[in-house]
Protein backbone atom coordinates (compact mmCIF):
# COMPACT_ATOMS: atom_id res chain seq x y z
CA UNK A 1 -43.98 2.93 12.59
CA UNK A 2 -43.09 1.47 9.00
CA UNK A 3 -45.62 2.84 7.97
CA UNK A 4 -43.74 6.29 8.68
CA UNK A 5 -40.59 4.89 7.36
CA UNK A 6 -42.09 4.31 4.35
CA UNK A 7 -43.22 8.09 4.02
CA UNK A 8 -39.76 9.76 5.17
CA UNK A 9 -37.79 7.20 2.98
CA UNK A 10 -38.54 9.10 -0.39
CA UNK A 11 -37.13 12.38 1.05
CA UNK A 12 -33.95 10.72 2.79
CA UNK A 13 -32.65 9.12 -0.17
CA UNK A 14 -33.44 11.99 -2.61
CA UNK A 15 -31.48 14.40 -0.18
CA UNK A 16 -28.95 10.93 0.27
CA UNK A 17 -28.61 11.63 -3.40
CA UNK A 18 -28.17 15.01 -3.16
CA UNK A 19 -25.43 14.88 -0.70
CA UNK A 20 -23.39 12.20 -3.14
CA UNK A 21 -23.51 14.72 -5.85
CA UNK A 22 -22.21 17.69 -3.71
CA UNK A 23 -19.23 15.26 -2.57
CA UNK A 24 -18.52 14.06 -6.21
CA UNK A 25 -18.37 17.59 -7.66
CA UNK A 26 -15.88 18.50 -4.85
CA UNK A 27 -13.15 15.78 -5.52
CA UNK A 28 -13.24 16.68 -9.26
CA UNK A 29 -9.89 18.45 -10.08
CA UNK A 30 -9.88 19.47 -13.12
CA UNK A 31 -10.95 18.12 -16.70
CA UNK A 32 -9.78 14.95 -18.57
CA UNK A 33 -7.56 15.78 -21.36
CA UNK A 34 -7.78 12.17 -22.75
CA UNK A 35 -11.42 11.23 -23.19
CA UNK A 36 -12.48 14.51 -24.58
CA UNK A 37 -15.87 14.36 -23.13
CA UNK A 38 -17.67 17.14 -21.21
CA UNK A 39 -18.34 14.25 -18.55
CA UNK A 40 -14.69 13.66 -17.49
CA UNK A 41 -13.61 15.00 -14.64
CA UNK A 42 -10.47 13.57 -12.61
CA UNK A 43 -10.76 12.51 -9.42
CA UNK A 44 -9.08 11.93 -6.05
CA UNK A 45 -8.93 7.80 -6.35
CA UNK A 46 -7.08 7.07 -3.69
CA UNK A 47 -3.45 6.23 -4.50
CA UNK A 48 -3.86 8.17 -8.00
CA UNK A 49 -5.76 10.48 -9.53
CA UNK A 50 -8.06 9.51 -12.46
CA UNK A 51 -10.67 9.99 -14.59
CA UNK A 52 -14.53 9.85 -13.71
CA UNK A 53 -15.68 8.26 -16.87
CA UNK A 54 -13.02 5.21 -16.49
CA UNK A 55 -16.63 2.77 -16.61
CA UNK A 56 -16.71 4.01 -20.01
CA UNK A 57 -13.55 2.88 -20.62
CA UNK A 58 -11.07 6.54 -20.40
CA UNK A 59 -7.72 5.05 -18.79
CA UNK A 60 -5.91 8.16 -18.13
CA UNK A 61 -4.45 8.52 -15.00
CA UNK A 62 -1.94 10.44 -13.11
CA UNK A 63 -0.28 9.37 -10.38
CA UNK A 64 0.20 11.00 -6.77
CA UNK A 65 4.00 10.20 -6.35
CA UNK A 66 6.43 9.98 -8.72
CA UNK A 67 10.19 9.24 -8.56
CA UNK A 68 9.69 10.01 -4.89
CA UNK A 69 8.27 12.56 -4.45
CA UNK A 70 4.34 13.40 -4.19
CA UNK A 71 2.37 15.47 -6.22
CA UNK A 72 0.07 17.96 -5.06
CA UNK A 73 -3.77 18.38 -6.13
CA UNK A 74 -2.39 22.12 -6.73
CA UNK A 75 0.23 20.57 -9.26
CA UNK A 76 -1.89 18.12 -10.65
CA UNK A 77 -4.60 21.21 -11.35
CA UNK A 78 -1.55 22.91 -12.90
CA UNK A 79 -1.09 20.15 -15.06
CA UNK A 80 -4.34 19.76 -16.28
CA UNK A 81 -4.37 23.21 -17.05
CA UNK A 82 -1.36 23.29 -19.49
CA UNK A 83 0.99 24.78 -16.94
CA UNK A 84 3.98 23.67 -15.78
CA UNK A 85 3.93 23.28 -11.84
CA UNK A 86 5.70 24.32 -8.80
CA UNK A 87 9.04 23.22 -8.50
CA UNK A 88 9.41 19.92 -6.49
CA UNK A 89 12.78 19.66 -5.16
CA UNK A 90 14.35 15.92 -4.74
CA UNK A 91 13.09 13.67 -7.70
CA UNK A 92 15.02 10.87 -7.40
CA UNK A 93 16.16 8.67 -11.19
CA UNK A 94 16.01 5.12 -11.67
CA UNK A 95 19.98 5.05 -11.00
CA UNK A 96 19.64 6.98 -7.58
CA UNK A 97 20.74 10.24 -8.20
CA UNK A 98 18.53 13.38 -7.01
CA UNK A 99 17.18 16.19 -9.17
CA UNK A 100 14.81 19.37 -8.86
CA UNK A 101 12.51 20.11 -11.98
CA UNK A 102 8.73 21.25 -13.01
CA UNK A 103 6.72 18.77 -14.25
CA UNK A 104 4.03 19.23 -17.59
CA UNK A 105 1.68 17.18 -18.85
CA UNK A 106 2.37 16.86 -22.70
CA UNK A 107 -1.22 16.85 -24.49
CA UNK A 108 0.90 15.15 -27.77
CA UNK A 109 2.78 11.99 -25.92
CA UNK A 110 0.01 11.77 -23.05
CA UNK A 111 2.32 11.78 -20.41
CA UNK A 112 4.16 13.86 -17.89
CA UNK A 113 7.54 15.35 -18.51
CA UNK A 114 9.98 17.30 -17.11
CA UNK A 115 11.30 20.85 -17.47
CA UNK A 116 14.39 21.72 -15.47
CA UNK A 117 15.33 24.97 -13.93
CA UNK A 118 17.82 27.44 -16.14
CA UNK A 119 21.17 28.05 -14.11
């Protein structure tokens, strides 16, 4: 019986591998725009979303809600992308009051911003 185990373990563990990869590439969203390296990739981390090569010490990060509201892997993609996203409708400021604007991601300032609706 181990003896068996021993054979099939090779073959489990390469398609173990295999499997990892195929759930890695999947939770990338888009590319990191602060490590320039072809290796980042940001990723679903939980509470934010972050870069793949933080081990190598990238630290950018975005985070999934902001002034109260949460921000959508579609938005976040737009972001990445040098769009400007959906509009998200009830942003709340630091004094209480509620607003409606896009959000960008400014390459320059590395950090998001806000554009607000004409009208």
């Amino acid at each position: 019986m181990i003896e068996s185990l021993m054979q099939e373990a090779p073959r489990k563990i390469g398609n173990m591998e295999q499997f990892l990869q195929q759930v890695n590439e999947k939770s990338f969203i888009g590319d990191c725009p602060c490590c320039n390296h072809e290796d980042g990739k940001i990723q679903d981390k939980g509470k934010f979303y972050g870069c793949s090569r933080y081990r190598e010490g990238c630290t950018f990060t975005l985070p999934k809600k902001f002034l109260g509201k949460s921000i959508s892997q579609t938005n976040i993609k737009k972001l990445l992308n040098g769009e400007k996203n959906n509009l998200i409708k009830g942003f709340t400021s630091k004094k209480g009051k509620t607003f409606d604007a896009y959000l960008r991601y400014d390459q320059t300032e590395q950090k998001m911003t806000f554009e607000f609706p004409k009208g």
